[in-house]
C-alpha atoms as a PDB file:
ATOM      1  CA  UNK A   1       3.382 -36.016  36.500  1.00  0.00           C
ATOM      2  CA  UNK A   2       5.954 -35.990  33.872  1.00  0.00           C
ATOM      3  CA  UNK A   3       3.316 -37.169  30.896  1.00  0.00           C
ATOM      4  CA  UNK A   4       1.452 -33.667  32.615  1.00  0.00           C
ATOM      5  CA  UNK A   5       4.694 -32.065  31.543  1.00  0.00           C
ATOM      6  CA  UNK A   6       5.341 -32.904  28.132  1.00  0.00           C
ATOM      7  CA  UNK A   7       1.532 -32.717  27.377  1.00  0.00           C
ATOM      8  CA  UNK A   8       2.017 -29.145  28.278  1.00  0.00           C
ATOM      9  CA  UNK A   9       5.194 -28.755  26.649  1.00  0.00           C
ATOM     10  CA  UNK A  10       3.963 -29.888  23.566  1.00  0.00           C
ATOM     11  CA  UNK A  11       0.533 -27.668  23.705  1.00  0.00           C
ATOM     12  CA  UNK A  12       3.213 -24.744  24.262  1.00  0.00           C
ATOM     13  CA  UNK A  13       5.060 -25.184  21.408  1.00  0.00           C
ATOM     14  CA  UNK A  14       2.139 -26.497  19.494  1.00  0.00           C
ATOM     15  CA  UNK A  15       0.387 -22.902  20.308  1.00  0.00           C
ATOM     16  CA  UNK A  16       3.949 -20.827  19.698  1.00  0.00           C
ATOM     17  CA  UNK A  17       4.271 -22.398  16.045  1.00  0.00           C
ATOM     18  CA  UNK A  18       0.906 -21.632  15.234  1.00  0.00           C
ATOM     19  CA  UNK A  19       1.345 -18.281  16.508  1.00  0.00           C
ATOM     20  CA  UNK A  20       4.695 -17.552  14.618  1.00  0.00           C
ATOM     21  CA  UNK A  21       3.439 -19.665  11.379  1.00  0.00           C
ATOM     22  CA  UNK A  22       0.143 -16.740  11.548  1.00  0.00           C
ATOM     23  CA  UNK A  23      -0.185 -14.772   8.469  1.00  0.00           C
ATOM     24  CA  UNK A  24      -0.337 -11.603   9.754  1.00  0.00           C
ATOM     25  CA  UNK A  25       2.736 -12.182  12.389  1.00  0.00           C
ATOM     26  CA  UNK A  26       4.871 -13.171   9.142  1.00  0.00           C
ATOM     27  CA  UNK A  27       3.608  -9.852   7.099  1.00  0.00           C
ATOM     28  CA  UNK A  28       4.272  -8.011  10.200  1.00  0.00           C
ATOM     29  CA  UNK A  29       7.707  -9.447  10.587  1.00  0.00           C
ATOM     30  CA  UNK A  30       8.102  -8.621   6.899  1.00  0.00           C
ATOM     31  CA  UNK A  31       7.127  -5.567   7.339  1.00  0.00           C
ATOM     32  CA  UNK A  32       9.665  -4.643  10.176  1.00  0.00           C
ATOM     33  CA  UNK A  33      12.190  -5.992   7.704  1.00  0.00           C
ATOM     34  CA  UNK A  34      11.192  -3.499   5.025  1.00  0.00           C
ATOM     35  CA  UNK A  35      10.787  -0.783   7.306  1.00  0.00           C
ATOM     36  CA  UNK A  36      14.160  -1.029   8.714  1.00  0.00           C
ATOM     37  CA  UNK A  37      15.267  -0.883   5.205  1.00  0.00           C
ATOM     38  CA  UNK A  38      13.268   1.894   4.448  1.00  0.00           C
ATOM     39  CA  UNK A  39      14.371   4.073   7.418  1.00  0.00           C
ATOM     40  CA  UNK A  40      17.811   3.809   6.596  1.00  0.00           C
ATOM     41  CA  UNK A  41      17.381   4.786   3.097  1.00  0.00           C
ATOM     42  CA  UNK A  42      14.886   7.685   4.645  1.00  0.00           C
ATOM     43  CA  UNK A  43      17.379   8.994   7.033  1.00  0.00           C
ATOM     44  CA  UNK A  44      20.280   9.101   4.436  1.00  0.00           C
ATOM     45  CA  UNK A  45      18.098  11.171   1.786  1.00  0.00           C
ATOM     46  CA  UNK A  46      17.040  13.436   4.896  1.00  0.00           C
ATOM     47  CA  UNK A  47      20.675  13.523   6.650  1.00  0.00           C
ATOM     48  CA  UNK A  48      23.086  13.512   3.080  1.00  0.00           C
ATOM     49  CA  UNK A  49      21.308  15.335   0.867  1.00  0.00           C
ATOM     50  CA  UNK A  50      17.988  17.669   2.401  1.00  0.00           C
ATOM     51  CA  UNK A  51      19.063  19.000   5.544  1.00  0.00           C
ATOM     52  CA  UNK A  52      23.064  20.332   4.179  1.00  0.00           C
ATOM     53  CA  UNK A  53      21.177  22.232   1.521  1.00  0.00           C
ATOM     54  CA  UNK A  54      18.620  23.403   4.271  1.00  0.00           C
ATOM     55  CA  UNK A  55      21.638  24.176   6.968  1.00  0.00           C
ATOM     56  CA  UNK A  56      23.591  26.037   4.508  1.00  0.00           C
ATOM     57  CA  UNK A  57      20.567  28.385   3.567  1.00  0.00           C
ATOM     58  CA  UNK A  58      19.497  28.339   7.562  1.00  0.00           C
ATOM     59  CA  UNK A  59      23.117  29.428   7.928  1.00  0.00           C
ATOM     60  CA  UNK A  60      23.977  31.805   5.348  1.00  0.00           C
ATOM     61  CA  UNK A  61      20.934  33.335   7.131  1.00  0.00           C
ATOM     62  CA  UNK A  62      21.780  32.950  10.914  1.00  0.00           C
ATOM     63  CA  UNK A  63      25.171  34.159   9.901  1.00  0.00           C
ATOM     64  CA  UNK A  64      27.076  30.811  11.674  1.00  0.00           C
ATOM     65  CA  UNK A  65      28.901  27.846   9.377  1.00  0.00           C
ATOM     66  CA  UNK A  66      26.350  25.589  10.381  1.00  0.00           C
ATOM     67  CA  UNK A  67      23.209  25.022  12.657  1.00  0.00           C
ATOM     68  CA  UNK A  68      25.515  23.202  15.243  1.00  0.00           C
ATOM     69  CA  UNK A  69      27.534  26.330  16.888  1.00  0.00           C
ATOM     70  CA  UNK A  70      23.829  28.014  17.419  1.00  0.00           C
ATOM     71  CA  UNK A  71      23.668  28.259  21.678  1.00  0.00           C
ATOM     72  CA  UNK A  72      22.183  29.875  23.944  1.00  0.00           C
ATOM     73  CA  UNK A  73      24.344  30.104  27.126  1.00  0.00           C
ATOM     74  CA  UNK A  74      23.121  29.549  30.747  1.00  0.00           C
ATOM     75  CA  UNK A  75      26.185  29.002  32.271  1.00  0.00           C
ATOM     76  CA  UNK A  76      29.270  28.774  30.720  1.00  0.00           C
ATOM     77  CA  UNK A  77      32.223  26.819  31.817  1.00  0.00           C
ATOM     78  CA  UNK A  78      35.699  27.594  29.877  1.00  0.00           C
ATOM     79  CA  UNK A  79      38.999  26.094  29.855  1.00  0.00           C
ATOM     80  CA  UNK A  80      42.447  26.627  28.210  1.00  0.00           C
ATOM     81  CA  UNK A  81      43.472  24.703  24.960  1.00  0.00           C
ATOM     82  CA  UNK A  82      46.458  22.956  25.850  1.00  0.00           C
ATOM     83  CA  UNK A  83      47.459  22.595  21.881  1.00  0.00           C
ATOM     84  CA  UNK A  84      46.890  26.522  21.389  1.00  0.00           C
ATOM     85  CA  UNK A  85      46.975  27.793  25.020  1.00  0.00           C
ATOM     86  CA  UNK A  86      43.748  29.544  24.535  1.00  0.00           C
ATOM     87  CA  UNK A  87      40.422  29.930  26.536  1.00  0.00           C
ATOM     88  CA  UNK A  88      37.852  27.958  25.066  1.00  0.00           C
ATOM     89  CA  UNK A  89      34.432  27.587  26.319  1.00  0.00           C
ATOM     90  CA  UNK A  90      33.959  24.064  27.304  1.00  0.00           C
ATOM     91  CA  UNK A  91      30.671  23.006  26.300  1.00  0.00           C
ATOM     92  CA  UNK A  92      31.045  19.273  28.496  1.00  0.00           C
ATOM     93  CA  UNK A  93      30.745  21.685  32.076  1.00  0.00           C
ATOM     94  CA  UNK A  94      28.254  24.449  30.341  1.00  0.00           C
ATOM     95  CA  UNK A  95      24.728  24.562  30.754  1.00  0.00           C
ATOM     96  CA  UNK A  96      23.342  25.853  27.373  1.00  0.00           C
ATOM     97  CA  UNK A  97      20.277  25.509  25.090  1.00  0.00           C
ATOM     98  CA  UNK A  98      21.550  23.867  21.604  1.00  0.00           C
ATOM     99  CA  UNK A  99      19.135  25.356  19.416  1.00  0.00           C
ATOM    100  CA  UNK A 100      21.229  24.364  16.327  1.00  0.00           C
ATOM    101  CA  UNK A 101      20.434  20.641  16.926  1.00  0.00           C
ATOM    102  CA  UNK A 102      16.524  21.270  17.877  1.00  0.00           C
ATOM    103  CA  UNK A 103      16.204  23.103  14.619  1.00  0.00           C
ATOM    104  CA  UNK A 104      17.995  19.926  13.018  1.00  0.00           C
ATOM    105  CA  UNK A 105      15.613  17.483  14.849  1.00  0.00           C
ATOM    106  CA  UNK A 106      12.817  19.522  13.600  1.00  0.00           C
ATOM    107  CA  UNK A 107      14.163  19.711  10.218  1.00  0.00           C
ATOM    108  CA  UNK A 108      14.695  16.198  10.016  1.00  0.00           C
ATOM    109  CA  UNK A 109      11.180  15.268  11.513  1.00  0.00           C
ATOM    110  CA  UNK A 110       9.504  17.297   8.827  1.00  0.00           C
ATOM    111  CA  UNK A 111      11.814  15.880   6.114  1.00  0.00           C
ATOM    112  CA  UNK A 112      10.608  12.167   6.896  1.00  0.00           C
ATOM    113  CA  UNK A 113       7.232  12.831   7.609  1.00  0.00           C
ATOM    114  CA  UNK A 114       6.465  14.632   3.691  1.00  0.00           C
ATOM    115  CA  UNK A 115       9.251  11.591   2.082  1.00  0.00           C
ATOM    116  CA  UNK A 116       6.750   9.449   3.829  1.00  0.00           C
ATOM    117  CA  UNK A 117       3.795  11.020   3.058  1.00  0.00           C
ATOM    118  CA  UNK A 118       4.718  11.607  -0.642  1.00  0.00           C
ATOM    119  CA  UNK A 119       5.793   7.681  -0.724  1.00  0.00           C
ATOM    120  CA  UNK A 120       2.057   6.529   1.150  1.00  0.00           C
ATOM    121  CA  UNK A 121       0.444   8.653  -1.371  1.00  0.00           C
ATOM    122  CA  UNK A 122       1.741   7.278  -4.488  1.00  0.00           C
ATOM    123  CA  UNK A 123       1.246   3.669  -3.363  1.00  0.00           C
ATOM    124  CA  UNK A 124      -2.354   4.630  -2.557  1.00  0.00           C
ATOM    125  CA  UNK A 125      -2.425   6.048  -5.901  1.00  0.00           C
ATOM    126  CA  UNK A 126      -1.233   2.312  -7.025  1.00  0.00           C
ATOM    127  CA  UNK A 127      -3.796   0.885  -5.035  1.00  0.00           C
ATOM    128  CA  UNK A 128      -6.587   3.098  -6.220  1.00  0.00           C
ATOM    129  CA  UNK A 129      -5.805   1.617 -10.198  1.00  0.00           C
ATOM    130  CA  UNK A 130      -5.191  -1.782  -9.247  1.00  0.00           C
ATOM    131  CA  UNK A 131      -8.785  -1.517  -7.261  1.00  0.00           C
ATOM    132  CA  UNK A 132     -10.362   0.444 -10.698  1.00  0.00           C
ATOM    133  CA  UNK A 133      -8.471  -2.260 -12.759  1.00  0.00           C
ATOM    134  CA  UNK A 134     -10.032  -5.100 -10.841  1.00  0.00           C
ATOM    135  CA  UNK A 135     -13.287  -3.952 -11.198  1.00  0.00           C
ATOM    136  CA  UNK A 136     -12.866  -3.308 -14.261  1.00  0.00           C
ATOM    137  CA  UNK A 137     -12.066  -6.412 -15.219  1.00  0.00           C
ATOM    138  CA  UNK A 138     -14.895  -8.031 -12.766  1.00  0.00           C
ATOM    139  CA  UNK A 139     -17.513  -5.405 -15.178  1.00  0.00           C
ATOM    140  CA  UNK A 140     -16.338  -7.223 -18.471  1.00  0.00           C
ATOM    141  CA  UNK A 141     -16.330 -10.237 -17.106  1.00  0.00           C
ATOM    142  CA  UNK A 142     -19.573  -9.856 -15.881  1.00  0.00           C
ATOM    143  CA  UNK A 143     -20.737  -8.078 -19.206  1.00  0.00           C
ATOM    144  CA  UNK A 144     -19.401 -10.703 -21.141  1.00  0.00           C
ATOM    145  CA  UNK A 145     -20.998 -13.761 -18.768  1.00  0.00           C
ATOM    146  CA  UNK A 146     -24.848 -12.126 -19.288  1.00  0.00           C
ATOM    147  CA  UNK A 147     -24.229 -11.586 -23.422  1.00  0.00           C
ATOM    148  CA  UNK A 148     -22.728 -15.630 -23.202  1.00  0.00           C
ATOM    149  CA  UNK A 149     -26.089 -16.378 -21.285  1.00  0.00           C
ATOM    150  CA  UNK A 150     -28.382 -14.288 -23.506  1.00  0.00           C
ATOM    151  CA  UNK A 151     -26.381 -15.964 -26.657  1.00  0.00           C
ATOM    152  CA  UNK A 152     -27.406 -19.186 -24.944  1.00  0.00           C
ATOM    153  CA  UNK A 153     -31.006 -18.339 -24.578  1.00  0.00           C
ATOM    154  CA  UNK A 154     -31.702 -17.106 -27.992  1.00  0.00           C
ATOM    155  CA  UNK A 155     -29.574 -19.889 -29.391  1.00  0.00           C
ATOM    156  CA  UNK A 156     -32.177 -22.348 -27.276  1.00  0.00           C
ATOM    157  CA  UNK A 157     -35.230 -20.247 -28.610  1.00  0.00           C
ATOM    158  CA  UNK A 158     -34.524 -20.626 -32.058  1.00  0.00           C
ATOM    159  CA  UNK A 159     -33.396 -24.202 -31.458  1.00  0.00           C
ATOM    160  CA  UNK A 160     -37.274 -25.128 -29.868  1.00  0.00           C
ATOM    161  CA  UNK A 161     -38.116 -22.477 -33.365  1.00  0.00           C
ATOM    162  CA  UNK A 162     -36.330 -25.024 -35.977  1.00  0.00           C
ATOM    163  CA  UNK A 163     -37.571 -27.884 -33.943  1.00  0.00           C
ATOM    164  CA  UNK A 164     -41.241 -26.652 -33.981  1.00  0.00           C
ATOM    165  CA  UNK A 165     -40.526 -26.001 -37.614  1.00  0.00           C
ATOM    166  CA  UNK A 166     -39.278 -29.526 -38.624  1.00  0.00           C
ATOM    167  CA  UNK A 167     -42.101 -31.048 -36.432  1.00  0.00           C
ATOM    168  CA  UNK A 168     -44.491 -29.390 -38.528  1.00  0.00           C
ATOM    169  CA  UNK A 169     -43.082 -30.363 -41.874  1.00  0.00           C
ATOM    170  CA  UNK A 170     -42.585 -33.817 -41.113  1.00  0.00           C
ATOM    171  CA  UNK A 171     -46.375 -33.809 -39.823  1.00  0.00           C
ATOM    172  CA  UNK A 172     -47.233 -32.292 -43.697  1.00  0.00           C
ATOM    173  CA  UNK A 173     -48.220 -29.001 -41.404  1.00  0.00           C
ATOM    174  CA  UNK A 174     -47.383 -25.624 -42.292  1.00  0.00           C
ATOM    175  CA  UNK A 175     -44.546 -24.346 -40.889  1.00  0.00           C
ATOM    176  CA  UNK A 176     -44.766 -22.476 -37.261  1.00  0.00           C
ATOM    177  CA  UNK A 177     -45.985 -19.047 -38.166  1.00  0.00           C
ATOM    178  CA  UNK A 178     -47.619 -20.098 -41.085  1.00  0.00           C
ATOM    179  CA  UNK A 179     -51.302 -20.529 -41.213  1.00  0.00           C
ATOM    180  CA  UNK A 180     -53.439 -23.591 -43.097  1.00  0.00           C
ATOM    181  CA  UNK A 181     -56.376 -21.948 -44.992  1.00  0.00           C
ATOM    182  CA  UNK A 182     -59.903 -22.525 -43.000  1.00  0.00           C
ATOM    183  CA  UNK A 183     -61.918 -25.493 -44.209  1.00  0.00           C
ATOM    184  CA  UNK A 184     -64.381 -22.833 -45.085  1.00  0.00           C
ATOM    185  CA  UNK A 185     -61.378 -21.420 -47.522  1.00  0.00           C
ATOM    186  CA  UNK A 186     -60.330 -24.553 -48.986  1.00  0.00           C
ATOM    187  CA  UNK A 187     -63.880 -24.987 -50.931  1.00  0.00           C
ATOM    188  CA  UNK A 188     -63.751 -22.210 -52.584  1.00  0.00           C
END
């Protein structure tokens, strides 16, 4: 029962390290990695720089200092400042519809889909000359391996030439393409 045990054990972890050692789990690990990365320096170009430019223009036209103090109020709860001794409206008890923050998420979804889009686009781009490159490459190649071939064939023609050539001689023949006068020509 316990050889049962470790054979299984060992099939387990036999099957999990093939599994993790997979190409494709590594490139996807890799590629979780990257992506992480890639968010974070998504979300800070969207968060730092984009969307203050795009609340300030939102909000010079709203009329408000910023997209966050844009609600709608269903019921509103209010309490006194203790600092200032003033009524405030506290937004913790209220029940209110925070467009400012729906516009952001909006904002921000549109932001990182078109940085995205724009970044997928220029590494197709990439992959579209690195495919014309290739074949490119595969055409000359290929070009260059039929004129090596045709180089060989003429060069074994006019080899089986010289040789018929040199046979002849040797023989006291004419050379190949040459022609002996007839008999009939010799006598006169």
């Amino acid at each position: 029962m316990a050889d049962e045990e470790k054979k299984e054990k060992k099939g387990f972890w036999k099957e999990f390290k093939e599994f993790i050692t997979r190409g494709n789990i590594l490139d996807m690990a890799v590629g979780i990695i990257v992506g992480g990365a890639f968010t974070a320096i998504v979300n800070s170009l969207c968060n730092n720089i984009l969307k203050p430019i795009i609340n300030w223009i939102l909000a010079a036209i709203i009329g408000t200092d910023s997209l966050t103090d844009v609600y709608t109020f269903l019921k509103t709860a209010t309490m006194v400042d203790e600092t200032t001794g003033e009524t405030v409206i506290d937004l913790a008890n209220s029940i209110y519809i925070d467009w400012g923050t729906f516009i952001n998420a909006i904002i921000n979804f549109l932001l990182i889909a078109l940085v995205l889009f724009l970044i997928i686009k220029a590494l197709i781009k990439v992959q579209q000359v690195r495919d014309q490159a290739k074949l490119a490459i595969e055409e000359a190649e290929a070009k260059r391996k039929a004129e090596k071939q045709q180089e060989e064939a003429d060069a074994a023609e006019n080899a089986v030439v010289k040789a018929d050539v040199a046979e002849g001689t040797a023989e006291g023949n004419a050379p190949a393409g040459k022609k002996e006068p007839a008999a009939a020509d010799k006598k006169e």
